[in-house]
Protein backbone atom coordinates (compact mmCIF):
# COMPACT_ATOMS: atom_id res chain seq x y z
CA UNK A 1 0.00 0.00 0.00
CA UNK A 2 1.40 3.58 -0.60
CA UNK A 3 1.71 6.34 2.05
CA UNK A 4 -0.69 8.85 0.44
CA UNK A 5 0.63 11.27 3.61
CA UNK A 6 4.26 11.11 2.66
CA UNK A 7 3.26 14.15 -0.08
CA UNK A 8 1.63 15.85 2.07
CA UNK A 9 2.96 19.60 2.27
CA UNK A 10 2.77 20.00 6.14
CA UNK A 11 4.83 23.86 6.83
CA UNK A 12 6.09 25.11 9.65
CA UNK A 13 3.43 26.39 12.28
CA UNK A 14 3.64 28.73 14.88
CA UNK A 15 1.91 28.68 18.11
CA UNK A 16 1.26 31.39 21.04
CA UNK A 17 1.95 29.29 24.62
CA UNK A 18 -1.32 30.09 25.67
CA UNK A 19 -3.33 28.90 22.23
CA UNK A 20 -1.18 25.37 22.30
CA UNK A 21 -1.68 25.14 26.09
CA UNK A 22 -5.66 25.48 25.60
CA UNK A 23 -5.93 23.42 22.28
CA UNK A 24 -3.93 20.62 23.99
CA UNK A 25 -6.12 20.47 26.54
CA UNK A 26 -8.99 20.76 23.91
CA UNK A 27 -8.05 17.92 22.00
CA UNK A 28 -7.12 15.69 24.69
CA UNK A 29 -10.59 15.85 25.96
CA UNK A 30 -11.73 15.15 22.63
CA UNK A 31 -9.80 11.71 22.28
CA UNK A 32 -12.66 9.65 23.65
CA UNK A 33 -15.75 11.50 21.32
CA UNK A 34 -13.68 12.82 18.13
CA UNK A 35 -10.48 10.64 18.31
CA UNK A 36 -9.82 11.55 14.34
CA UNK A 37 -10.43 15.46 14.75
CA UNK A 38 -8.40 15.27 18.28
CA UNK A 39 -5.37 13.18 16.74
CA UNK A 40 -5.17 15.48 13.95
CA UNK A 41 -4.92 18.57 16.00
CA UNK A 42 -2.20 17.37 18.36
CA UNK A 43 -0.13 16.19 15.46
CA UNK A 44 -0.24 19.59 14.54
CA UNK A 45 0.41 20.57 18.11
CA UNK A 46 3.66 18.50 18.40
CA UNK A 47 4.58 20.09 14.92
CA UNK A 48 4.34 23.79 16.63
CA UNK A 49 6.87 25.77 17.21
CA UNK A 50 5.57 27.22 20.38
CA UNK A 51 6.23 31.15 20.76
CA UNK A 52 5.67 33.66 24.13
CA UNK A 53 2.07 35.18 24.06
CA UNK A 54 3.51 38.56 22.82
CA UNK A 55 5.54 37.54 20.53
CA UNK A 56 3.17 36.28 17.62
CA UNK A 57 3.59 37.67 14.30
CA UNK A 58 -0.03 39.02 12.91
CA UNK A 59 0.07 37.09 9.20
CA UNK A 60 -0.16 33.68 11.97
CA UNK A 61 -3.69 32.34 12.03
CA UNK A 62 -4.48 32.17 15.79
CA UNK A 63 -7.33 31.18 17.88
CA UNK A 64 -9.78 34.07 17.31
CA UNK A 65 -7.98 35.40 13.89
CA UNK A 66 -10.06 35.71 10.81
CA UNK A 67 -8.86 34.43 7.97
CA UNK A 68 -9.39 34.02 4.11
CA UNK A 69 -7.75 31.20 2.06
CA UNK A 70 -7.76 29.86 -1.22
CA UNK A 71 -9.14 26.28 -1.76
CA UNK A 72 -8.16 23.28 -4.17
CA UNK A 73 -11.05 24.43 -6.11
CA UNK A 74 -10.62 28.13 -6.18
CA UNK A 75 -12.59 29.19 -3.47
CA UNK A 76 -11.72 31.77 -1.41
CA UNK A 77 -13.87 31.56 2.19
CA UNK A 78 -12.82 33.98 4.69
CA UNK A 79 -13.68 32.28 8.07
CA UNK A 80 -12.84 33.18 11.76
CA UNK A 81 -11.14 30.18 13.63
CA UNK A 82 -12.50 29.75 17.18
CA UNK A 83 -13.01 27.11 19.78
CA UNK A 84 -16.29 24.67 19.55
CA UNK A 85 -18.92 26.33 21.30
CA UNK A 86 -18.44 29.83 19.31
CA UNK A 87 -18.69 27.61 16.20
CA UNK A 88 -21.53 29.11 13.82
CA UNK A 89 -21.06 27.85 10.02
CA UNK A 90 -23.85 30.78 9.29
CA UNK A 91 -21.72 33.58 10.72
CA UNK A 92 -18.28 32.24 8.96
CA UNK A 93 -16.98 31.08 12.67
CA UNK A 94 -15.42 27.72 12.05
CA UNK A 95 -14.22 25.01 15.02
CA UNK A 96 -10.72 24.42 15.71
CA UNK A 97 -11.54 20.91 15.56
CA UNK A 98 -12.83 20.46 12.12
CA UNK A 99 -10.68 19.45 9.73
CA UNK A 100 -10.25 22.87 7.90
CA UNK A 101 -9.72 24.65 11.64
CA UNK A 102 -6.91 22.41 12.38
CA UNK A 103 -5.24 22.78 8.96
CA UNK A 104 -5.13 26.68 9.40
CA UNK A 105 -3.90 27.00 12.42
CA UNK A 106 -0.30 28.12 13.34
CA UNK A 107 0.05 29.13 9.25
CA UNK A 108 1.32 32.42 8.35
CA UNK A 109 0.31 34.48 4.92
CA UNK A 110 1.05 32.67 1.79
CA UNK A 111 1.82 29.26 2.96
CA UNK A 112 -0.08 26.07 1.99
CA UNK A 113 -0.99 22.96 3.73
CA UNK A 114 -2.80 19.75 2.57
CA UNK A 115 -5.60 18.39 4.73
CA UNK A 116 -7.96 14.98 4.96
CA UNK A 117 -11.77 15.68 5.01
CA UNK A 118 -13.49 13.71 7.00
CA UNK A 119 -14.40 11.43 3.80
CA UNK A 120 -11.03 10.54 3.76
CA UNK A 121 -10.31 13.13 0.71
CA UNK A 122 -7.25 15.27 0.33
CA UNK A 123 -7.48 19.01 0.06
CA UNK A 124 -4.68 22.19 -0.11
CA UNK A 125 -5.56 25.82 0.80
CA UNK A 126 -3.45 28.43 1.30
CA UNK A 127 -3.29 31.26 3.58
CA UNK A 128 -4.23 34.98 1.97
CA UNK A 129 -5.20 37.12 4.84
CA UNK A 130 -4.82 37.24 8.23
CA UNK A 131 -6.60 39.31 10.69
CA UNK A 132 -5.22 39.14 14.42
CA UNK A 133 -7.85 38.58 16.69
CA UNK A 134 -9.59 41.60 18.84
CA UNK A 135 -7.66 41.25 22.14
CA UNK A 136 -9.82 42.43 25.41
């Protein structure tokens, strides 16, 4: 069987300490109810390169940063990444732990990543905005 992961494009991410602190704890709790979702997001947790709080660049997609992208199929959503219960699909909030919300996260302007859908299918976007989010 071939590894369909091994060309996978799978950049460097960056991480605040307090966003990889709270989405660790986030997926672990998820292990038992969303194993897939909750593996995927501490693979790219381990991946991190884990930064202080203040020091985050603002082209990094963050917990609360909105976002646009480009899809494999020429889309170009703009969504808002944000934890679970502040998901709303309607008002272009999506979960950290869907598989689109863990691919963005920890990218920076103009890089690409591939993810898995939930069917199993591989996807690319990459990164064309990033809004920091509102602190306060």
């Amino acid at each position: 069987m071939t590894d369909t992961q091994s060309n996978d494009l799978n950049p460097a991410i960056v991480l605040s300490a307090a966003d990889h602190r709270q989405l660790n704890i986030l997926a672990m709790a998820g292990l038992t109810h969303t194993p897939d979702q909750s593996d995927d997001l501490l693979y790219e947790l381990e991946r991190a390169q884990i930064v202080d709080d203040t020091h985050v660049p603002n082209d990094i997609v963050r917990m609360g940063s909105t976002v646009s992208y480009r899809t494999d199929t020429g889309q170009e959503p703009k969504v808002t990444v944000v934890y679970p219960v502040d998901a709303d699909i309607a008002a272009g909030k999506i979960s950290i732990m869907t598989p689109v919300g863990t691919a963005l996260i920890g990218l920076r302007v103009g890089q690409s990543i591939t993810w898995r859908s939930r069917d199993g299918r591989r996807h690319m976007l990459t990164v064309l905005t990033v809004t920091p989010p509102v602190e306060g």
